[in-house]
N, C-alpha and C. Protein backbone atom coordinates (compact mmCIF):
# COMPACT_ATOMS: atom_id res chain seq x y z
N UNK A 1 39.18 -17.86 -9.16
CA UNK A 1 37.84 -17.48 -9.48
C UNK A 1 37.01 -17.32 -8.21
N UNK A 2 37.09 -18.14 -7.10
CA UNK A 2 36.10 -18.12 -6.22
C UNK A 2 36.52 -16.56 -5.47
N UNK A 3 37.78 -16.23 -5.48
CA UNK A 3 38.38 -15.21 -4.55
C UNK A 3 37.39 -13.85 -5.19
N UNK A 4 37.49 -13.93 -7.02
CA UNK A 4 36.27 -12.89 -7.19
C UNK A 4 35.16 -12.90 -7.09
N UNK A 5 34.36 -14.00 -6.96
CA UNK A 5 33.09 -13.95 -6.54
C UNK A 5 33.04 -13.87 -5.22
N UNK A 6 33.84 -14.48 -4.25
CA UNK A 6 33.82 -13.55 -3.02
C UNK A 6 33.55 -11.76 -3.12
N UNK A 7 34.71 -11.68 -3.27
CA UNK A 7 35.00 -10.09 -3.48
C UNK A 7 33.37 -9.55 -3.75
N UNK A 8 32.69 -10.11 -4.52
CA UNK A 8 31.89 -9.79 -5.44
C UNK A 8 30.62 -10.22 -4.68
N UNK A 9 30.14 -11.14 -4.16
CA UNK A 9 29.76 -11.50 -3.23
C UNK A 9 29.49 -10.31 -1.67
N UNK A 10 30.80 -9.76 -1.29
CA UNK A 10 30.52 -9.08 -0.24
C UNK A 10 30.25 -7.65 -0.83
N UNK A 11 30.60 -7.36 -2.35
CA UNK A 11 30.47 -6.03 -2.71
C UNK A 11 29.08 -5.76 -2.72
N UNK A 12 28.15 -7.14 -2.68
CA UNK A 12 27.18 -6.58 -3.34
C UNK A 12 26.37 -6.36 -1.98
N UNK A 13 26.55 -7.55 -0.79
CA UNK A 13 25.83 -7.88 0.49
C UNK A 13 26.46 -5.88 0.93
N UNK A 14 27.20 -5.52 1.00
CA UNK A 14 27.67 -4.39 1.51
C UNK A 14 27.41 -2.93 0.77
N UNK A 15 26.90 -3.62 -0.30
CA UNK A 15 25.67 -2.11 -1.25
C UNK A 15 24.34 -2.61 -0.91
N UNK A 16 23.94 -3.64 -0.28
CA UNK A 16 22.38 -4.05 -0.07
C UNK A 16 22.45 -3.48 1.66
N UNK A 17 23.40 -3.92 2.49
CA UNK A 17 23.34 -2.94 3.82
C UNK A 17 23.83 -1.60 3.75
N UNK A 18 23.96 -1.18 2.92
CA UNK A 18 24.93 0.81 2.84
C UNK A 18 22.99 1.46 2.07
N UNK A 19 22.67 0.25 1.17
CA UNK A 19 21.26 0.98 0.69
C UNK A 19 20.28 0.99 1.70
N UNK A 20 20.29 -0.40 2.54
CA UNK A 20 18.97 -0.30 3.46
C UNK A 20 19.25 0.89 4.52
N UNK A 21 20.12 1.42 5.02
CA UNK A 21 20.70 1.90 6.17
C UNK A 21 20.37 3.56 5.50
N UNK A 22 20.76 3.39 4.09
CA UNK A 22 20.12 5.15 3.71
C UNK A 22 18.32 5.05 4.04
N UNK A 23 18.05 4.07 2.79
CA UNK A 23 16.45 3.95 3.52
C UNK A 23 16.00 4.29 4.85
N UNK A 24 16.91 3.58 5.79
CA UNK A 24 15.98 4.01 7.42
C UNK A 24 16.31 5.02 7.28
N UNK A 25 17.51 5.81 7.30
CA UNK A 25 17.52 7.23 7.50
C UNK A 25 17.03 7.70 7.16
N UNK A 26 16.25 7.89 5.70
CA UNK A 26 15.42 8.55 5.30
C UNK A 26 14.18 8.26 5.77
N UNK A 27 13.73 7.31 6.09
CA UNK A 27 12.25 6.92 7.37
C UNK A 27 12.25 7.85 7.96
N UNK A 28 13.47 7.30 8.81
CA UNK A 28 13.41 7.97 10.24
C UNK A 28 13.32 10.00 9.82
N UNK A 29 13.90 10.40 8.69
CA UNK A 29 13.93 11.37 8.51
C UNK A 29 12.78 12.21 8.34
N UNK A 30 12.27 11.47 7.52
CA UNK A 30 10.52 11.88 6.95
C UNK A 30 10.27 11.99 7.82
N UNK A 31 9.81 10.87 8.63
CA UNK A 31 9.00 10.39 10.26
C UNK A 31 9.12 11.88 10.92
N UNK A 32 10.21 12.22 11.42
CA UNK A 32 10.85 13.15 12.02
C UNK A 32 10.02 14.33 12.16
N UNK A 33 10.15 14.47 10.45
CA UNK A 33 9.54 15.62 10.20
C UNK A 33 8.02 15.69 9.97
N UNK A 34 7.44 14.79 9.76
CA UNK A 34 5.75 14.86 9.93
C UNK A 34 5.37 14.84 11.23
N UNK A 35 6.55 14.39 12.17
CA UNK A 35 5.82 14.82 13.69
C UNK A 35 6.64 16.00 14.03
N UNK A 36 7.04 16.59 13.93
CA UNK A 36 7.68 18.14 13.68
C UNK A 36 6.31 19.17 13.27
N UNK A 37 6.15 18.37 12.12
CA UNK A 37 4.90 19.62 11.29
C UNK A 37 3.55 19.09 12.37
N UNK A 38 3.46 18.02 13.29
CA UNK A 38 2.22 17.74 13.74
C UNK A 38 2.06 18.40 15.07
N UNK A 39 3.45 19.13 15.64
CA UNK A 39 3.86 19.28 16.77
C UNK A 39 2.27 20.60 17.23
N UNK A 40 1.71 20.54 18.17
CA UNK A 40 0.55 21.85 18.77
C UNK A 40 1.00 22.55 19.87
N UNK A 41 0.97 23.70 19.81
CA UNK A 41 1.34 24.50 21.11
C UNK A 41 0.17 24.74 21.95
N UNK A 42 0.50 25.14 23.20
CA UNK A 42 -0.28 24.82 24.17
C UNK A 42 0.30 26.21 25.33
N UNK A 43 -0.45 26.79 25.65
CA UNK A 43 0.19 28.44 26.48
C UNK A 43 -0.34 28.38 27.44
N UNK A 44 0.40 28.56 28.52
CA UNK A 44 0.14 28.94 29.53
C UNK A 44 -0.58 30.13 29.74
N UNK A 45 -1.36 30.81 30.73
CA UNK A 45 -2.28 31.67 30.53
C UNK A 45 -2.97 31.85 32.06
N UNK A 46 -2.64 32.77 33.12
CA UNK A 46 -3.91 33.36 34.04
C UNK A 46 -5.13 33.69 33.39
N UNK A 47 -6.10 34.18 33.95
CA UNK A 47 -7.41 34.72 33.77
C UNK A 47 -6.72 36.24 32.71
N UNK A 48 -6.12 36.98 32.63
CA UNK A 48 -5.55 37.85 32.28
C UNK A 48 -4.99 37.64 30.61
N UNK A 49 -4.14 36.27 30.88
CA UNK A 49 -3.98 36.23 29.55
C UNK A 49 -5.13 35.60 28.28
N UNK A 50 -5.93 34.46 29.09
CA UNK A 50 -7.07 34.06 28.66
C UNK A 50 -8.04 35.52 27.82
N UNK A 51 -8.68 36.46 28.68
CA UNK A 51 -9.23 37.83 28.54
C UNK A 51 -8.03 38.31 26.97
N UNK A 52 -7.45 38.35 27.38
CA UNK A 52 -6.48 38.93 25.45
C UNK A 52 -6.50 38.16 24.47
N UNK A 53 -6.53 36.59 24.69
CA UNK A 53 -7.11 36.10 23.84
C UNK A 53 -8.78 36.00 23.39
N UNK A 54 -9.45 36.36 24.07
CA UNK A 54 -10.92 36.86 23.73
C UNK A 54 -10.81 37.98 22.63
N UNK A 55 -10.03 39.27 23.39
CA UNK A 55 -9.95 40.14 22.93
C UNK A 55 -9.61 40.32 21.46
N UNK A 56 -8.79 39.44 21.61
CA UNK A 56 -7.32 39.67 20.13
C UNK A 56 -8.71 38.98 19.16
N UNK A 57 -9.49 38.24 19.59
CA UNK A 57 -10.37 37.71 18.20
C UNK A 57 -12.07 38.34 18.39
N UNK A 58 -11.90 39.43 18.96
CA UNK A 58 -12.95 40.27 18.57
C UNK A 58 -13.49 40.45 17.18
N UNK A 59 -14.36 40.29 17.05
CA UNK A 59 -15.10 40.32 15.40
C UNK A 59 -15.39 39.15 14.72
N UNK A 60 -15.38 38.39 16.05
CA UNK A 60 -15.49 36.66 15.46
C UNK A 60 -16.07 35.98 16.57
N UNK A 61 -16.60 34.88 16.16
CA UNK A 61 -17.67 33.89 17.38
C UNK A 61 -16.55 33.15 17.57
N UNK A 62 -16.42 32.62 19.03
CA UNK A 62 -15.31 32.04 19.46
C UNK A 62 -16.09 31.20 20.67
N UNK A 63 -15.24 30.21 20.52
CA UNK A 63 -16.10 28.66 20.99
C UNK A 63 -14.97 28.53 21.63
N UNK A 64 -15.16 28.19 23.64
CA UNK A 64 -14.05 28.13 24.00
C UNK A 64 -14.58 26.56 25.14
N UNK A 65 -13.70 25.64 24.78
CA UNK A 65 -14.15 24.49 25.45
C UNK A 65 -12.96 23.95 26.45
N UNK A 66 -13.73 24.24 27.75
CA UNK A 66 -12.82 23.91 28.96
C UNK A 66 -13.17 22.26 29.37
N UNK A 67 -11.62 22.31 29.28
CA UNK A 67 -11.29 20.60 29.72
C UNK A 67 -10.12 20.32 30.28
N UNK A 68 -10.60 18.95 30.91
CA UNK A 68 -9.07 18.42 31.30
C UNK A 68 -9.03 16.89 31.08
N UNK A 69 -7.95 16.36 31.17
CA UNK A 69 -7.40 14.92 30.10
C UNK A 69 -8.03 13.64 31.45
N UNK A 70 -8.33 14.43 33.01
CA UNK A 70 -8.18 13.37 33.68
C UNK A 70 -10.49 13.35 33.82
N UNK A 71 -10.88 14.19 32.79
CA UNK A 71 -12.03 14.02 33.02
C UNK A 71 -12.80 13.15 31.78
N UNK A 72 -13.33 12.54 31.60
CA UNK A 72 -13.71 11.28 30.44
C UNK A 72 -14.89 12.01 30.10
N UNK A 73 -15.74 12.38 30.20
CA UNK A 73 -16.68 13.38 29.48
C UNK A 73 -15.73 14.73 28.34
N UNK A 74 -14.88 15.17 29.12
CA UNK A 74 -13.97 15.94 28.39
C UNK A 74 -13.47 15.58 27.22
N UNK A 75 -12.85 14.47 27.21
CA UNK A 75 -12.09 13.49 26.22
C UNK A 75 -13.09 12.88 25.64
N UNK A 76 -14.35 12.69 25.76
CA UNK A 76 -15.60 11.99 24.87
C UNK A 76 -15.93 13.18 23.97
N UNK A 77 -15.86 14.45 24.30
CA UNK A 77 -16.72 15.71 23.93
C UNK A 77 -15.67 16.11 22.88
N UNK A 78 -14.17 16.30 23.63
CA UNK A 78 -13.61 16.89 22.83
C UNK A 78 -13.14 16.78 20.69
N UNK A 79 -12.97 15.24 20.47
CA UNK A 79 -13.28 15.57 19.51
C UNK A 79 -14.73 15.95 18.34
N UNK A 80 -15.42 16.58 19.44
CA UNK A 80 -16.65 16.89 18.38
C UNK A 80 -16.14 18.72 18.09
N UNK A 81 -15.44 18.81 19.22
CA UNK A 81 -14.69 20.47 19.21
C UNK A 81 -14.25 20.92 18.03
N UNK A 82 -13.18 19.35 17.63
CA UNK A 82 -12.37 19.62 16.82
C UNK A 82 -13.33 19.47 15.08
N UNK A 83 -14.07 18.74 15.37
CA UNK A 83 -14.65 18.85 14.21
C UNK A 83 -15.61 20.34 13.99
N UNK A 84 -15.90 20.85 14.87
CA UNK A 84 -16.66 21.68 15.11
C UNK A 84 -15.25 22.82 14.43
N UNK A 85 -14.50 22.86 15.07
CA UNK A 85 -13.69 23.88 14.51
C UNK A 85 -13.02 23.65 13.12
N UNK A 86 -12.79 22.74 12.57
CA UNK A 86 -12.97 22.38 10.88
C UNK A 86 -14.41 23.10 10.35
N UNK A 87 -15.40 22.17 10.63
CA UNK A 87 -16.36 23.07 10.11
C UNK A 87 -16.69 24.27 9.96
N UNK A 88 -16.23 25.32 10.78
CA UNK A 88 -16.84 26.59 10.51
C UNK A 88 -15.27 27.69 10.50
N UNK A 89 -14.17 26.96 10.64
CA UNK A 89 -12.63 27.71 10.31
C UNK A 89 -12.88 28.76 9.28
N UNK A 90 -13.71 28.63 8.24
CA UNK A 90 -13.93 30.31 7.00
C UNK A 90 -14.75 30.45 7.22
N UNK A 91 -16.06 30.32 8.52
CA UNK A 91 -16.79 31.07 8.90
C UNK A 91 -16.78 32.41 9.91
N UNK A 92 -15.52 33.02 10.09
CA UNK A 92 -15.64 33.82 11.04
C UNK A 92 -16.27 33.19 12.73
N UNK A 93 -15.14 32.17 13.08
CA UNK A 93 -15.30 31.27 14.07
C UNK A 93 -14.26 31.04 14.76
N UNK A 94 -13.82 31.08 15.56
CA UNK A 94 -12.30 30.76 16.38
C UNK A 94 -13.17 29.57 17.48
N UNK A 95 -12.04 28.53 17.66
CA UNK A 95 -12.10 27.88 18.86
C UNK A 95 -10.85 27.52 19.54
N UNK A 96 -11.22 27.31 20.98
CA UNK A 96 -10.11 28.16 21.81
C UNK A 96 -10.16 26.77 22.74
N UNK A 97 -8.82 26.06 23.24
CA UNK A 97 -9.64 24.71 24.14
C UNK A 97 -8.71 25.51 25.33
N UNK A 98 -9.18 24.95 26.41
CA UNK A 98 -8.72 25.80 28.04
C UNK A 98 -8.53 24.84 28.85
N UNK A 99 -7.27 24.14 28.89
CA UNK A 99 -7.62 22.97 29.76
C UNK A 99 -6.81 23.22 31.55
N UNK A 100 -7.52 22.58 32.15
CA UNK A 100 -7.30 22.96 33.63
C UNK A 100 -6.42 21.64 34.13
N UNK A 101 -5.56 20.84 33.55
CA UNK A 101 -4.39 20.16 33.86
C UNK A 101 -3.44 20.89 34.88
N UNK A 102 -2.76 20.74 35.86
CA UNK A 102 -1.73 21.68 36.40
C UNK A 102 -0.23 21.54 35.51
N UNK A 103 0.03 23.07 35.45
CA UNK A 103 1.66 23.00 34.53
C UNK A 103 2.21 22.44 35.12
N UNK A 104 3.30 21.74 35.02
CA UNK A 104 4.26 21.62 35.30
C UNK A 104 5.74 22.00 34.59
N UNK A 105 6.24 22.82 35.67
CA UNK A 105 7.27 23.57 36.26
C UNK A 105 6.52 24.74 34.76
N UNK A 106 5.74 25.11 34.59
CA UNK A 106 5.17 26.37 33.98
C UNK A 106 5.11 26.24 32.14
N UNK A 107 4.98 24.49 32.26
CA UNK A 107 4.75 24.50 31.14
C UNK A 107 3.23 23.17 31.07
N UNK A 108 2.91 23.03 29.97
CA UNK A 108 1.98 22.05 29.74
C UNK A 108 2.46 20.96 29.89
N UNK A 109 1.52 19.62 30.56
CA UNK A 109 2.46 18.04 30.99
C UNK A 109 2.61 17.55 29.81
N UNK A 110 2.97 16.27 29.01
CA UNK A 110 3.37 15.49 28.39
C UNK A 110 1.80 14.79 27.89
N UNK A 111 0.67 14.68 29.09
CA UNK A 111 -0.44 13.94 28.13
C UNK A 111 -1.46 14.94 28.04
N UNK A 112 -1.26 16.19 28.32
CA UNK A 112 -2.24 17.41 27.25
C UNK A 112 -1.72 17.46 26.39
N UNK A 113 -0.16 17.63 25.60
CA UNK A 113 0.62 17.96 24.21
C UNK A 113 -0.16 16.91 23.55
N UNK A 114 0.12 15.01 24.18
CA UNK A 114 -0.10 14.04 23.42
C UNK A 114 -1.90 14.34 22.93
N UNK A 115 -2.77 14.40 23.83
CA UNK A 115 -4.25 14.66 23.31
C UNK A 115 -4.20 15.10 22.43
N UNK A 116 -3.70 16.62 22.71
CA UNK A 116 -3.99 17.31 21.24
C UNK A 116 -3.61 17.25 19.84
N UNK A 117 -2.63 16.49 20.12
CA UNK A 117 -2.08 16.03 18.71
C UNK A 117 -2.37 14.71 18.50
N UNK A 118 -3.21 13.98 19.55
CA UNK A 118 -3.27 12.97 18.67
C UNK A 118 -5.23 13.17 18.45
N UNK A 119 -5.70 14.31 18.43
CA UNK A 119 -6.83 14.50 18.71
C UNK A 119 -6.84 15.83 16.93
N UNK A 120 -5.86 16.28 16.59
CA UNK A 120 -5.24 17.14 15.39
C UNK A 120 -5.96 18.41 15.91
N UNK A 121 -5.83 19.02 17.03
CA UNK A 121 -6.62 20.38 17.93
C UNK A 121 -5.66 21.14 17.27
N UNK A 122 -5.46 21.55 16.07
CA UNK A 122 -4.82 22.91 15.22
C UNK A 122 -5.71 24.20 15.38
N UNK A 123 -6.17 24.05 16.90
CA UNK A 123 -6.99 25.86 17.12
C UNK A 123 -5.64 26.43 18.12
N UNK A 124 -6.12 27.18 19.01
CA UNK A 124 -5.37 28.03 20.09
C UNK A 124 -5.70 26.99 21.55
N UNK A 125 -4.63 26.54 21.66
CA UNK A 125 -4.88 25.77 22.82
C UNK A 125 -3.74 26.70 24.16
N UNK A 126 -4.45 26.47 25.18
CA UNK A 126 -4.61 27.55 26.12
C UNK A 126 -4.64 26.40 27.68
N UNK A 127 -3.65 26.88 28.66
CA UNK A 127 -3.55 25.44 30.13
C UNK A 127 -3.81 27.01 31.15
N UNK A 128 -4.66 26.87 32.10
CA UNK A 128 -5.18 27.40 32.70
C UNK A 128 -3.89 27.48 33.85
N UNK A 129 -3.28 28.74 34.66
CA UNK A 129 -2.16 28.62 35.31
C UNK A 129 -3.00 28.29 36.60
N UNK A 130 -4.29 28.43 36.40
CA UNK A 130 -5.20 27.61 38.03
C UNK A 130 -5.79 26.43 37.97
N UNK A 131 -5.68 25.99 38.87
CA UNK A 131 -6.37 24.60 38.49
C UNK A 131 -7.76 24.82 38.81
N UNK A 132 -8.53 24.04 38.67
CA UNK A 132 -10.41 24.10 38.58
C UNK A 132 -10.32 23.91 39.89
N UNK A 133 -9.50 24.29 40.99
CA UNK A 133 -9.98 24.43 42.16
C UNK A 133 -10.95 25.43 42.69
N UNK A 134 -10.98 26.02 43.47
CA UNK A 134 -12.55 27.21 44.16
C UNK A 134 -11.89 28.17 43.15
N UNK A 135 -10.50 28.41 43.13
CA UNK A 135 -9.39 29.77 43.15
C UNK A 135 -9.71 29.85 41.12
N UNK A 136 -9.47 28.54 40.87
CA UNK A 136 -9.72 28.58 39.53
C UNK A 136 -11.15 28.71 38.39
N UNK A 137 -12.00 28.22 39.09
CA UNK A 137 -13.00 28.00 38.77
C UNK A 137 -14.10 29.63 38.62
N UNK A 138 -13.56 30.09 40.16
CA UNK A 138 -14.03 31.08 40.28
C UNK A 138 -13.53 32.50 39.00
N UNK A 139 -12.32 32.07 38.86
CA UNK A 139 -11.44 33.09 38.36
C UNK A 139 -12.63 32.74 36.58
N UNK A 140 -12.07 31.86 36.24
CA UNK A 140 -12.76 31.94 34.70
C UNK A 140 -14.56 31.65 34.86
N UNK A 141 -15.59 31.58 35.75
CA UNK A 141 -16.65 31.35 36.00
C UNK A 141 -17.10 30.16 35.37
N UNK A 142 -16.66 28.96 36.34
CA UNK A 142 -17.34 27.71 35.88
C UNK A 142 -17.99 27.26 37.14
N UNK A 143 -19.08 27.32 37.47
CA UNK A 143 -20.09 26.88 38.23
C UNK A 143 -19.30 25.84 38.77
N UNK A 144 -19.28 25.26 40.50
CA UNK A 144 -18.59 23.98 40.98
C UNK A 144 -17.50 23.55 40.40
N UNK A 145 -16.78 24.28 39.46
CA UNK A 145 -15.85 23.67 38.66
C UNK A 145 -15.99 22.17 37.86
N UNK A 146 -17.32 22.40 37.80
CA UNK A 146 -17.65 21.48 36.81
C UNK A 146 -17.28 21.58 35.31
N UNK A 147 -16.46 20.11 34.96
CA UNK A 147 -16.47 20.03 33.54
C UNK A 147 -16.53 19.03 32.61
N UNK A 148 -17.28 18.55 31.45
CA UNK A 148 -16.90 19.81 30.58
C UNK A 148 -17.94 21.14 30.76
N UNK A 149 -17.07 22.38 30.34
CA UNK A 149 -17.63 23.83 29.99
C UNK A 149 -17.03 24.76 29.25
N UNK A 150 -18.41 24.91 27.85
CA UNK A 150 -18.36 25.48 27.12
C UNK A 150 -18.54 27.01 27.17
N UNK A 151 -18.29 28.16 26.66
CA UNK A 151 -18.47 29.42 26.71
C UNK A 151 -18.46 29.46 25.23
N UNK A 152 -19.84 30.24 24.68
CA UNK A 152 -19.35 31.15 23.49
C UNK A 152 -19.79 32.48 23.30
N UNK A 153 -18.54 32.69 22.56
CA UNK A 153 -18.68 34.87 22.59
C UNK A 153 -19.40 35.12 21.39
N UNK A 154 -20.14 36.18 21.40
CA UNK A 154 -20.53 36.61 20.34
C UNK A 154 -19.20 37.75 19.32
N UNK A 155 -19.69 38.10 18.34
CA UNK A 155 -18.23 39.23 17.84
C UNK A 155 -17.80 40.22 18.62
N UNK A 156 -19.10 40.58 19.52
CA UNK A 156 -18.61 41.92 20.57
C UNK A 156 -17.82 41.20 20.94
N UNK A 157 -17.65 40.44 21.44
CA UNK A 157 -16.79 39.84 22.40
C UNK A 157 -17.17 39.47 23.94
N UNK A 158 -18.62 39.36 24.01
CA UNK A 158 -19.15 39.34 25.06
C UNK A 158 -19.50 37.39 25.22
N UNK A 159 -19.74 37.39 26.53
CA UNK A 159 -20.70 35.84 26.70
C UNK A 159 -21.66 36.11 25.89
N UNK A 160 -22.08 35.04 24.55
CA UNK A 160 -23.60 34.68 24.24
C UNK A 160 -24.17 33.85 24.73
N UNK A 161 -23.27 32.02 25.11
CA UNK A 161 -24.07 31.46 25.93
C UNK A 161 -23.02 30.39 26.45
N UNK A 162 -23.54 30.10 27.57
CA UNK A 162 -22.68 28.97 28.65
C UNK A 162 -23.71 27.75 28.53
N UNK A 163 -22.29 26.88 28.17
CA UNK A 163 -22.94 25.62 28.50
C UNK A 163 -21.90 24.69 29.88
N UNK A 164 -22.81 24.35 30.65
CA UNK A 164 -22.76 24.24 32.36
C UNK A 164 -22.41 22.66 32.76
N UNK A 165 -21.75 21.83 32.93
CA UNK A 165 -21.90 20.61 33.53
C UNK A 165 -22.90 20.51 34.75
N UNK A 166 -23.01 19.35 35.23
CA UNK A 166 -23.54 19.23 36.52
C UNK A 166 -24.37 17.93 36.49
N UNK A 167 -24.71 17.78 37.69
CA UNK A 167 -25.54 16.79 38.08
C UNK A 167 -27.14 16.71 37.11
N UNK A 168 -27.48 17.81 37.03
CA UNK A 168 -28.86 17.95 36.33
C UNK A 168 -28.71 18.46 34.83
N UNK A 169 -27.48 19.21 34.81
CA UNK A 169 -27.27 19.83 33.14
C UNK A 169 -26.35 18.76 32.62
N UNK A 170 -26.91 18.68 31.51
CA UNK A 170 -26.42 18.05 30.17
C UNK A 170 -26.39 18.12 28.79
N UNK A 171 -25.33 18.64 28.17
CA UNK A 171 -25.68 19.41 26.59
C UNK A 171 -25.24 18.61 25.91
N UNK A 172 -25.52 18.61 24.57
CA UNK A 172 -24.87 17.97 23.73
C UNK A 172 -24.14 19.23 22.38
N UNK A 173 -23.20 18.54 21.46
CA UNK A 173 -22.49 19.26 20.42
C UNK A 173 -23.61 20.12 19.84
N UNK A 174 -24.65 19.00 19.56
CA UNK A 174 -25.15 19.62 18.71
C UNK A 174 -26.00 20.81 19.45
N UNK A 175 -26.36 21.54 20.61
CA UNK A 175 -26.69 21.99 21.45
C UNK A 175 -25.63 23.66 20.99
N UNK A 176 -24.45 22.97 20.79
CA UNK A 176 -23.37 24.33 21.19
C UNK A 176 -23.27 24.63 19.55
N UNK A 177 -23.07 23.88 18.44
CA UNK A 177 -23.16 24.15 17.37
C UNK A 177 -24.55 25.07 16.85
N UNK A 178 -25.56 24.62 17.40
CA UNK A 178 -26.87 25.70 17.25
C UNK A 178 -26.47 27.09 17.94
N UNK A 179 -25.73 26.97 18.78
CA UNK A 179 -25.47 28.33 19.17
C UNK A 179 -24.31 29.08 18.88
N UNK A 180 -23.59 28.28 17.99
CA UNK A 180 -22.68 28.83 17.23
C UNK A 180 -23.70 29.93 16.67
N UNK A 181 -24.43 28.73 15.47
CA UNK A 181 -25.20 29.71 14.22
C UNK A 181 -25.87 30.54 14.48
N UNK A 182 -26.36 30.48 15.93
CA UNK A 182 -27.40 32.16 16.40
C UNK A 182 -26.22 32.85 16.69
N UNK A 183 -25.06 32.71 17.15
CA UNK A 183 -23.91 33.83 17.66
C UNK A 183 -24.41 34.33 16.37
N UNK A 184 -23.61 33.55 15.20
CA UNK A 184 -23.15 33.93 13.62
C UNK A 184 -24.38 34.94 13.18
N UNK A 185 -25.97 34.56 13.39
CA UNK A 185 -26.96 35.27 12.34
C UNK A 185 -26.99 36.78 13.75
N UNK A 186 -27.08 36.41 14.80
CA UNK A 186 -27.64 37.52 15.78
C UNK A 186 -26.61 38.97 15.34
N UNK A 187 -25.32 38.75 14.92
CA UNK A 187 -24.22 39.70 14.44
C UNK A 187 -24.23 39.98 13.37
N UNK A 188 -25.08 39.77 12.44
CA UNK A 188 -25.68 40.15 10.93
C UNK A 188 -26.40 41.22 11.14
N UNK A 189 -27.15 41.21 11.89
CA UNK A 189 -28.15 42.06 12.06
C UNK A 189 -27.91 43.52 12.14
């Protein structure tokens, strides 16, 4: 008798580890895949390719917020971006983030991917192939290469208004969100 309750005994300890062991796999599986579906792309881009993405969303106000991960105003600001771009996503609104991190080896580093996903930036995210040096700064027009800096286009596709870092300038969201809604009413007209 004891030899079958052994038997019986390990049959069961060995369906309680064969079940837990599917369980993790299936964790780990799920897991997998919700950071799969969470995964954000991030493009490399000169002044050249930046300009086509303006272009390509002609007929729409587009909010483009330049940053980088090693500036703490950037990372304070940025998720108001993201809410900003929830809010007005079926308004005829694009937002575009531009960050001036340097690629490495011609791709985006490891803690711009992590920001943005752990920040849920599901717009067009865009790594500047210059850095906010004279060369870069100059190229996309950010005053001293100060940042953060905002740009927004109207539908032409033109500048409607810059918002500037600096020693003396200081904007707030709600500053760039008002100028969302004049982009939005001034193109009604």
């Amino acid at each position: 008798m004891d030899d079958v309750q052994t038997r019986r005994r390990n049959w069961l300890k060995n369906s309680l580890i064969t079940n837990c062991l599917l369980v993790a796999i299936l964790a780990v599986t799920v897991f997998g895949q919700a950071q799969a579906s969470k995964t954000i792309g991030v493009r490399v881009v000169d002044k050249a390719g930046y300009d086509k993405v303006i272009a390509a969303n002609k007929g729409k106000v587009i909010v483009v917020d330049c940053w980088a991960t090693w500036c703490v105003p950037c990372r304070k600001a940025f998720p108001k971006t993201v809410e900003l771009s929830k809010a007005y996503a079926d308004k005829d609104v694009v937002v575009v983030s531009l960050c001036f991190d340097g690629a490495v080896k011609g791709q985006a580093p490891e803690p711009v991917k992590q920001f943005l996903a752990l920040n849920d930036a599901y717009f067009e995210n865009l790594l500047s192939s210059l850095d906010i040096s004279e060369e870069g700064a100059e190229a996309f027009d950010i005053p001293d290469g100060a940042l953060p800096h905002f740009k927004i286009y109207g539908k032409d596709g033109k500048v409607f208004k810059v918002f500037k870092s600096g020693e003396d300038k200081e904007f707030k969201h709600e500053d760039i969100e008002a100028a969302v809604k004049s982009a939005l009413k001034a193109q009604k007209k």
